[in-house]
Protein backbone atom coordinates (compact mmCIF):
# COMPACT_ATOMS: atom_id res chain seq x y z
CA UNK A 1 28.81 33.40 21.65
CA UNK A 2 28.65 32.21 17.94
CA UNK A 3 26.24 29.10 17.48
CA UNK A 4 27.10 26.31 15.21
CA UNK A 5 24.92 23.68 14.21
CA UNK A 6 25.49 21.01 11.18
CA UNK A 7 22.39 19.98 9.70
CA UNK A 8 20.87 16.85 11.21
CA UNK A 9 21.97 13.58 9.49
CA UNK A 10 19.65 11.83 7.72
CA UNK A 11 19.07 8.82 10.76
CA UNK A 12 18.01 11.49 13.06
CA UNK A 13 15.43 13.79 10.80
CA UNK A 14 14.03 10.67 9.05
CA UNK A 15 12.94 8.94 12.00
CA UNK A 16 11.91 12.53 13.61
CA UNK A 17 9.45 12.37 10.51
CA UNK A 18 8.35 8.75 10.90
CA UNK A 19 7.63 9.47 14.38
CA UNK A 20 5.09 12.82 13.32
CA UNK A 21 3.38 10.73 10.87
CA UNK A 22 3.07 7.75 13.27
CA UNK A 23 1.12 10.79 15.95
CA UNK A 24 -0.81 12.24 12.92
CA UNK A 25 -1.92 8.41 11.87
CA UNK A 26 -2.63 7.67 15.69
CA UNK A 27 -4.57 11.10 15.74
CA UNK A 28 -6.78 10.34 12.45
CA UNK A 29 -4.89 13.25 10.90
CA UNK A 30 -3.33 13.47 6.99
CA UNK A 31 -0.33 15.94 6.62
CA UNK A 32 0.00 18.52 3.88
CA UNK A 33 0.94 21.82 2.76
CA UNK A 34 -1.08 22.74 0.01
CA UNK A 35 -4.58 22.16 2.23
CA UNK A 36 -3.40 25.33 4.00
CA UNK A 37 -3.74 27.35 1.34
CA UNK A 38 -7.90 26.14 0.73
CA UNK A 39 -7.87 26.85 4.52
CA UNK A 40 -6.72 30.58 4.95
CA UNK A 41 -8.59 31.27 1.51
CA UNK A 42 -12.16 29.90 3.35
CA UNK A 43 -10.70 31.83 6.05
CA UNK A 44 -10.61 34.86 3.91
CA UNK A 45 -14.25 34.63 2.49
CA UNK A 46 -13.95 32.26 -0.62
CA UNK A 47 -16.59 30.08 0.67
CA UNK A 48 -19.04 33.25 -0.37
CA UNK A 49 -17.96 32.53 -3.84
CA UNK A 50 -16.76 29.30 -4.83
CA UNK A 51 -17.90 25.87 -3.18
CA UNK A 52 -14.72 24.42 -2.95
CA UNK A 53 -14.19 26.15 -0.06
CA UNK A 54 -17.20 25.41 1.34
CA UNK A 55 -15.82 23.40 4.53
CA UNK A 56 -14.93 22.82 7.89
CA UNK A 57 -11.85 25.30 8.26
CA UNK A 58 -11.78 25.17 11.84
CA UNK A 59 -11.41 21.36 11.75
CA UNK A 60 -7.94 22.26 9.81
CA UNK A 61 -6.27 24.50 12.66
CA UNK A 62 -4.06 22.36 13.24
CA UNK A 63 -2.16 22.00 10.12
CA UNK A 64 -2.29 25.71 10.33
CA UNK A 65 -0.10 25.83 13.30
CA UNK A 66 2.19 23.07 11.09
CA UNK A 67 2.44 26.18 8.71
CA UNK A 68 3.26 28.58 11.12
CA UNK A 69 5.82 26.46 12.89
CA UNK A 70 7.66 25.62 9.75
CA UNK A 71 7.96 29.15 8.92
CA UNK A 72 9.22 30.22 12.44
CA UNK A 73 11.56 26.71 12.56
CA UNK A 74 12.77 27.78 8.90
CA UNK A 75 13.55 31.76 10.30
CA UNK A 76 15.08 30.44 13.14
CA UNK A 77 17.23 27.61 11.24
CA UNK A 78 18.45 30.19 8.95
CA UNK A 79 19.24 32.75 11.29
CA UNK A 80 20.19 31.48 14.64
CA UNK A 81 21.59 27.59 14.14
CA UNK A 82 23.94 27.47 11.13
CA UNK A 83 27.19 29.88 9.69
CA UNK A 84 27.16 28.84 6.31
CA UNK A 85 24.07 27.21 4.18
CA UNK A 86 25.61 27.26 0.88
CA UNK A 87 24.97 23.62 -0.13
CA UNK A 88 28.36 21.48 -1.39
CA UNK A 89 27.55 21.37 -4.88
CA UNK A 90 29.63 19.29 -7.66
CA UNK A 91 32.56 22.19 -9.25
CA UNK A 92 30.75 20.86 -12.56
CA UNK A 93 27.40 22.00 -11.71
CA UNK A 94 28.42 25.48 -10.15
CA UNK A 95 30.10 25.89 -13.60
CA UNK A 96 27.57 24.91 -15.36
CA UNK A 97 24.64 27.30 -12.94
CA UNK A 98 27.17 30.03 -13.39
CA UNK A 99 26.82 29.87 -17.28
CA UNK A 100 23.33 30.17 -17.08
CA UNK A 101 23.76 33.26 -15.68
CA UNK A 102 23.80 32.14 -11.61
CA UNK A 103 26.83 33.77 -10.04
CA UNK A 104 25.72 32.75 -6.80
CA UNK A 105 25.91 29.38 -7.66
CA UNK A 106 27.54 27.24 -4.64
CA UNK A 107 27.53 30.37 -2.20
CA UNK A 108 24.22 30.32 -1.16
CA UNK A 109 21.28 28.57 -0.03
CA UNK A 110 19.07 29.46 -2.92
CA UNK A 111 20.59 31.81 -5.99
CA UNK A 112 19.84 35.23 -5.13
CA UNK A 113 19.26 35.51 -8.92
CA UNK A 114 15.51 34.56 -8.48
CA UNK A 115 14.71 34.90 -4.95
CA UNK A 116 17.26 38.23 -4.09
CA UNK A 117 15.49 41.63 -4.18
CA UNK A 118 17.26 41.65 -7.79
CA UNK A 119 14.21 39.07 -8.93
CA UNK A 120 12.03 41.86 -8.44
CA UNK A 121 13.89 44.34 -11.31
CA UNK A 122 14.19 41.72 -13.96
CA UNK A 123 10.67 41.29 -15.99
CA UNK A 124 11.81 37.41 -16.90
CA UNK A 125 12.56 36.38 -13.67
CA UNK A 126 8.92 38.20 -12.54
CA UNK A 127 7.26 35.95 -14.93
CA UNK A 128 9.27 32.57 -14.56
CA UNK A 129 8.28 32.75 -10.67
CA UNK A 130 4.91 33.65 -11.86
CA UNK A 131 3.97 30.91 -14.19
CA UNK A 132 6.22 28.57 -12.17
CA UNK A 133 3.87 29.68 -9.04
CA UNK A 134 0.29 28.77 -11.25
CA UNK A 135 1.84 25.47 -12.52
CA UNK A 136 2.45 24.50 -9.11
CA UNK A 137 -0.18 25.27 -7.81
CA UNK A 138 -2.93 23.67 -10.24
CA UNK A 139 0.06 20.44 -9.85
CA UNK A 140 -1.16 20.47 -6.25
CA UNK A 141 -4.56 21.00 -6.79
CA UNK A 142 -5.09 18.28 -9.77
CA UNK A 143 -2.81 16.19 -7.92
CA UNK A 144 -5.25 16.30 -4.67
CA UNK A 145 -2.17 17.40 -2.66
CA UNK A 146 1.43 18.51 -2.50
CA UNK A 147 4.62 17.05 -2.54
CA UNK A 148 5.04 17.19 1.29
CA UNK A 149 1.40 15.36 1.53
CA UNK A 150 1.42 12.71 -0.44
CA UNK A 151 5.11 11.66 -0.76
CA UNK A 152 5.49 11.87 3.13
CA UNK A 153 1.86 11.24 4.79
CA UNK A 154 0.19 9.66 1.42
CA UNK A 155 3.29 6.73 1.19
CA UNK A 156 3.08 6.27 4.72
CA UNK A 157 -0.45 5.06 4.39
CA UNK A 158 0.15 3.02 1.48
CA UNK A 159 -1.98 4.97 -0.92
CA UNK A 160 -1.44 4.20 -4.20
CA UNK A 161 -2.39 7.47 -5.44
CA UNK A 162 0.05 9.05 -3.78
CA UNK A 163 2.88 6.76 -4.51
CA UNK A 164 1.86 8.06 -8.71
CA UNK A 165 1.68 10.89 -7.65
CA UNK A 166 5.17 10.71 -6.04
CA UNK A 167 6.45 9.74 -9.02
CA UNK A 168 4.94 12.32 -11.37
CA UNK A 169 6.17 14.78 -9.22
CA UNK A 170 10.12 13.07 -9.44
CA UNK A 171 9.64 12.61 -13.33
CA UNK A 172 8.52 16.51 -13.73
CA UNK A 173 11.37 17.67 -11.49
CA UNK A 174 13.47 15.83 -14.04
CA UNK A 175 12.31 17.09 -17.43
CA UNK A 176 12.15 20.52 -15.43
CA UNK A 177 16.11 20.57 -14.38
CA UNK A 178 17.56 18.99 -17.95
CA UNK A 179 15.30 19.95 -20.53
CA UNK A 180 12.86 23.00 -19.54
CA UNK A 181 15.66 25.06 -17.63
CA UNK A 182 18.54 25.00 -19.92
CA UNK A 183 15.89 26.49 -22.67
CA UNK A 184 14.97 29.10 -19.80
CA UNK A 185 18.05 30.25 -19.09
């Protein structure tokens, strides 16, 4: 028996969310992605060297089980409750992805050019994902948090902070897709 499931509309998911940030509030908890990463790096011995992760790890389990539920609800998403992922993309943008060099532009989920096992052979695509990976990562960290943690649990307790943060992180997406990547690829 074949299983097919259509993503959920936005009405259902966005009030799904609402309602785990209205728990997390209740609980006296903040959400976030990136404060896993400080977590299973204390958990790996970085306290010993560096006193920014000198902290409480165990008081962060929980987001830790977060972490591992998003990557078993992402697994089982992809593999188990939808046929076809490929997002419905404008003609003129698949033509224009395609130019850049992304044939798989509009038939799949992500392009297979830089997250297939071909990433791995080309030496430019090793070092976009690279750099790419450092930039985001001192984003989050000069930031104070993620995209996931402030524009989702920050906004939701009015922080201002995270509301500039927010958009920062919009702005940057934007030079990213029209300027940066067309000189990329």
């Amino acid at each position: 028996m074949e299983w097919i499931f259509e993503p959920w509309p936005w009405y259902i998911g966005g009030p799904l969310i609402a309602l785990t940030m209205f728990v997390l509030l209740y609980v006296g908890k903040n959400f976030g992605m990136s404060s896993n990463l400080r977590t299973l790096c204390t958990i790996s011995g970085a306290d010993k060297t560096c006193d920014f992760f000198c902290f409480d790890w165990k008081a962060q389990r929980w987001n830790l089980l977060i972490m591992v539920g998003t990557i078993f609800g992402g697994f089982i998403a992809a593999n188990f409750l939808a046929v076809n992922q490929a997002p419905d993309l404008n003609p003129q943008t698949i033509e224009q992805l395609q130019a850049y060099g992304f044939e798989s532009a509009g038939q799949a989920y992500i392009p297979t050019e830089l997250f297939g096992n071909e990433a791995f052979s080309s030496p430019k695509t090793l070092i976009i994902l690279l750099v790419g990976g450092l930039l985001v990562g001192f984003g989050a960290r000069y930031a104070g948090g993620c995209t996931s943690g402030h524009s989702i649990s920050g906004i939701s307790n009015l922080q201002l902070p995270s509301l500039i943060a927010t958009i920062g992180f919009f702005i940057g997406g934007l030079i990213m897709v029209h300027i940066i990547f067309p000189l990329i690829f």
